[in-house]
C-alpha atoms as a PDB file:
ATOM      1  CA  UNK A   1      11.296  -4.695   7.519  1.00  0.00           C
ATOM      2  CA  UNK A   2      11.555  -2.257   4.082  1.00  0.00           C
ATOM      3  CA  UNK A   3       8.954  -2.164   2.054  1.00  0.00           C
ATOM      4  CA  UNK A   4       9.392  -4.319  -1.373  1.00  0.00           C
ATOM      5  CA  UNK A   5       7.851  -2.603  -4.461  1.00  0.00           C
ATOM      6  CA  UNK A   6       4.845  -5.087  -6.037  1.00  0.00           C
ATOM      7  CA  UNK A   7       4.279  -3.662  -9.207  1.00  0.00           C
ATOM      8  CA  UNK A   8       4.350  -0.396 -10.898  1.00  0.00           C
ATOM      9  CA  UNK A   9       0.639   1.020 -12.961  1.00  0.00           C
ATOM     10  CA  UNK A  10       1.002   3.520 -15.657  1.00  0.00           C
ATOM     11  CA  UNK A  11      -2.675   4.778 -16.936  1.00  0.00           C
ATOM     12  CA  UNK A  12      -2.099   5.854 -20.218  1.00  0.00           C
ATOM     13  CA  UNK A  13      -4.065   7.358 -22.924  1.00  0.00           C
ATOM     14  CA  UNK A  14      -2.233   6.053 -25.929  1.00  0.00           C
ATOM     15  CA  UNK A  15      -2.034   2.177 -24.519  1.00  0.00           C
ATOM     16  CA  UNK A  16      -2.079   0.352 -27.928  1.00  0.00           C
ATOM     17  CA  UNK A  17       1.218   2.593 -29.194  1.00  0.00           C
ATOM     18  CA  UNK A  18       2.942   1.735 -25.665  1.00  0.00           C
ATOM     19  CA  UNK A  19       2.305  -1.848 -25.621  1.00  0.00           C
ATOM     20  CA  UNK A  20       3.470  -1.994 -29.422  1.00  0.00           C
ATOM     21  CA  UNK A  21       6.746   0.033 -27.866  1.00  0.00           C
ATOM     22  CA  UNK A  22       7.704  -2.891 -25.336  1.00  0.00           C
ATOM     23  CA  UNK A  23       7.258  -5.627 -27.553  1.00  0.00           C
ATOM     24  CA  UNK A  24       9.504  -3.680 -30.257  1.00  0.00           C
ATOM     25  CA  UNK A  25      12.496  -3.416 -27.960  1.00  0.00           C
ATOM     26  CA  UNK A  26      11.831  -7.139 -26.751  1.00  0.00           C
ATOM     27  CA  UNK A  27       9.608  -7.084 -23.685  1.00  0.00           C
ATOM     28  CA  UNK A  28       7.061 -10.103 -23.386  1.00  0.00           C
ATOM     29  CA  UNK A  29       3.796  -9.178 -22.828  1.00  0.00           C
ATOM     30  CA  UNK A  30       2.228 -12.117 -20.125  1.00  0.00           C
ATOM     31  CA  UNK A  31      -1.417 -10.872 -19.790  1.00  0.00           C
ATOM     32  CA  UNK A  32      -3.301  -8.020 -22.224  1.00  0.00           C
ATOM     33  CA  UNK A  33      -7.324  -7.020 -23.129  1.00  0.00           C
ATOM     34  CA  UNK A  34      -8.311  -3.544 -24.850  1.00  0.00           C
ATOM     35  CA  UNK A  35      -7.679  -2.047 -21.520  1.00  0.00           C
ATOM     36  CA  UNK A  36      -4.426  -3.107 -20.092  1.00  0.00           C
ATOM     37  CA  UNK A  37      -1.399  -5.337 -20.234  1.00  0.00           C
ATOM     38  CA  UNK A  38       0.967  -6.737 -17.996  1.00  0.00           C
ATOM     39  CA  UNK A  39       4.921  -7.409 -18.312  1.00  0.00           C
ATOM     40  CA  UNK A  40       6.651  -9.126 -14.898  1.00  0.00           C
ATOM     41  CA  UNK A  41      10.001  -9.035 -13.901  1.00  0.00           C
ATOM     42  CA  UNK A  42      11.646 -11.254 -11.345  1.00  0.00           C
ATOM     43  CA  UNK A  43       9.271  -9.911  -7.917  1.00  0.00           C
ATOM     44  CA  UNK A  44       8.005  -6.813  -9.912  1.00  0.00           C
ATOM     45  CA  UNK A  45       5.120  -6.407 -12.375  1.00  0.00           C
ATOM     46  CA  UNK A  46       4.723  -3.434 -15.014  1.00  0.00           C
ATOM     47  CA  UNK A  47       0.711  -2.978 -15.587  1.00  0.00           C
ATOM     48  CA  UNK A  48      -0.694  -0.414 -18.359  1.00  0.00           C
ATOM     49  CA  UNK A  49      -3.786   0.917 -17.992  1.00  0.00           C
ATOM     50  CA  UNK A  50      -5.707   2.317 -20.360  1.00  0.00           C
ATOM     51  CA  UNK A  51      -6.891   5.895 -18.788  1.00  0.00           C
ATOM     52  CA  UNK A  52      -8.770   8.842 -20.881  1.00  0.00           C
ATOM     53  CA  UNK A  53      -7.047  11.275 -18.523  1.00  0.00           C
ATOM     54  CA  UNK A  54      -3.206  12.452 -18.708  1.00  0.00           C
ATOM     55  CA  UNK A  55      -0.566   9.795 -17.678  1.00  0.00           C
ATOM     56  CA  UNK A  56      -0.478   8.735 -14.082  1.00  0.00           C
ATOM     57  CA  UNK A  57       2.008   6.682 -12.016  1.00  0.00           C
ATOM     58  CA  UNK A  58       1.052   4.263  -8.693  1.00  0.00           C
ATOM     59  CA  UNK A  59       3.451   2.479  -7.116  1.00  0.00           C
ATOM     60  CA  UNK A  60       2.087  -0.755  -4.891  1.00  0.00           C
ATOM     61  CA  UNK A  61       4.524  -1.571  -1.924  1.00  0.00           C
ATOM     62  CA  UNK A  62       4.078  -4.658   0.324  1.00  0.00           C
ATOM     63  CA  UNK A  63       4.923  -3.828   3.773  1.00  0.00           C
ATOM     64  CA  UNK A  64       5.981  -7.319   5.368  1.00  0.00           C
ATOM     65  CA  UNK A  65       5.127  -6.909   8.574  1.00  0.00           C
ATOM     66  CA  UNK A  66       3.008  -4.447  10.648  1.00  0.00           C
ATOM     67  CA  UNK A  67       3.227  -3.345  14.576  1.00  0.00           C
ATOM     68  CA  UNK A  68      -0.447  -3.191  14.482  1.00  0.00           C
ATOM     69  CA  UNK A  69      -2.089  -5.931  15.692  1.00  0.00           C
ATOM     70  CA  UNK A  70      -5.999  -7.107  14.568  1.00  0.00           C
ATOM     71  CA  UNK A  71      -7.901  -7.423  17.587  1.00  0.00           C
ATOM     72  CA  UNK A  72     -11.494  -7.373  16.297  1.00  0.00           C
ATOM     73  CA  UNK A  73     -12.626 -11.125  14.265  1.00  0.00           C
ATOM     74  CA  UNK A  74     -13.478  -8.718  11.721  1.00  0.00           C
ATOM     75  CA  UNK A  75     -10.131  -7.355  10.936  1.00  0.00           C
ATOM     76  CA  UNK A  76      -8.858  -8.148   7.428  1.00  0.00           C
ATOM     77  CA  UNK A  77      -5.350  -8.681   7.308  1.00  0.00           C
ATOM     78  CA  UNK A  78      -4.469  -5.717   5.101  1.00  0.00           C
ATOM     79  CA  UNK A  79      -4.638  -2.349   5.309  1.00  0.00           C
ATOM     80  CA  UNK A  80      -3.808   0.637   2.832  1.00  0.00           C
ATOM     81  CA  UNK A  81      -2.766   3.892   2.862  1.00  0.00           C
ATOM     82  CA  UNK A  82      -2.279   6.344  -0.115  1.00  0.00           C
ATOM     83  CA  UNK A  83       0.117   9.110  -0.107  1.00  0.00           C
ATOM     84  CA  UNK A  84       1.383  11.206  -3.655  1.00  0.00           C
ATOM     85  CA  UNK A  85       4.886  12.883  -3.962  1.00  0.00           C
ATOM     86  CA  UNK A  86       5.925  16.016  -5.482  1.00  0.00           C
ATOM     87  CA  UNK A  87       6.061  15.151  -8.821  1.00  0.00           C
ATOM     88  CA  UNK A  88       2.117  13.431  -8.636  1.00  0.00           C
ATOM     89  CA  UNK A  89       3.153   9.520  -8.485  1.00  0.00           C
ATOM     90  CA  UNK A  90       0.834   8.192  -5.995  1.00  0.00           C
ATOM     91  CA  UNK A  91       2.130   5.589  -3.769  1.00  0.00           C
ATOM     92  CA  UNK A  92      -0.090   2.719  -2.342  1.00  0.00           C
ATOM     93  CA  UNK A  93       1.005   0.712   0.812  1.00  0.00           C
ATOM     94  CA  UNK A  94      -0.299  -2.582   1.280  1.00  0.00           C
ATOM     95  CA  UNK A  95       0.078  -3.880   5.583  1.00  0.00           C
ATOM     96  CA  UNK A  96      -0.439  -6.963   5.881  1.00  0.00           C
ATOM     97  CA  UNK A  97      -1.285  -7.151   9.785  1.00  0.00           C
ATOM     98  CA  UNK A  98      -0.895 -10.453  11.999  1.00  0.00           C
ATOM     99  CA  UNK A  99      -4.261 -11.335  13.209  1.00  0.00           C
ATOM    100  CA  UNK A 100      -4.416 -11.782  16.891  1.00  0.00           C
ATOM    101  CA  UNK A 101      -6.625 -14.438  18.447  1.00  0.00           C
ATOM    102  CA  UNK A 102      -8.805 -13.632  21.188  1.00  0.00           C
ATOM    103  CA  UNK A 103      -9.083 -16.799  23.575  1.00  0.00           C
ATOM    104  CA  UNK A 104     -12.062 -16.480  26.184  1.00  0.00           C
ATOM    105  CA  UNK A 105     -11.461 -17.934  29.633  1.00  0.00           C
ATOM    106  CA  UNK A 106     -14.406 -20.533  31.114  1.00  0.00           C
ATOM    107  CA  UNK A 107     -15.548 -19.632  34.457  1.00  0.00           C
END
């Protein structure tokens, strides 16, 4: 199945000036401290960070199904793996595995 995009982070060092951007032009803020703020849409959620570094991108995806299966009754049912592109936006993949179960046979 193709991955569906979650939510998009932006770590920003001017977060106050970008938040006060998006609720000029009309965008409701839903969540917001000194260090962040959230705006959804439909499936998707924009999240600003604040960061003292230069501006970074992440993308979350949510992989809906994965040919791995958990075998061990340990196993958490998601995995991640990070990857960047060529122009620095880091990409995070969320699996969510389907847990196995282990039945033991009585002798």
């Amino acid at each position: 199945m193709a991955s569906e995009i979650k939510a998009i982070v932006f770590k920003t060092p001017v977060l106050k000036t970008t938040k006060l951007f998006f609720e000029n032009i009309g965008f409701q803020i839903k969540e917001n401290s000194l260090m962040h703020f959230v705006i959804y849409s439909k499936n998707l959620r924009l999240v600003f960070l604040k960061s003292e570094r230069d501006f970074e991108i992440e993308l979350y995806t949510n992989e809906k199904e994965s040919s791995e299966k958990c075998l061990s009754e340990k196993c958490d049912e998601h995995s991640f793996e990070t990857s960047e592109d060529p122009n620095g936006i880091k990409m995070v993949r969320i699996f969510n595995h389907q847990k196995k179960k282990i039945t033991q046979s009585k002798n």
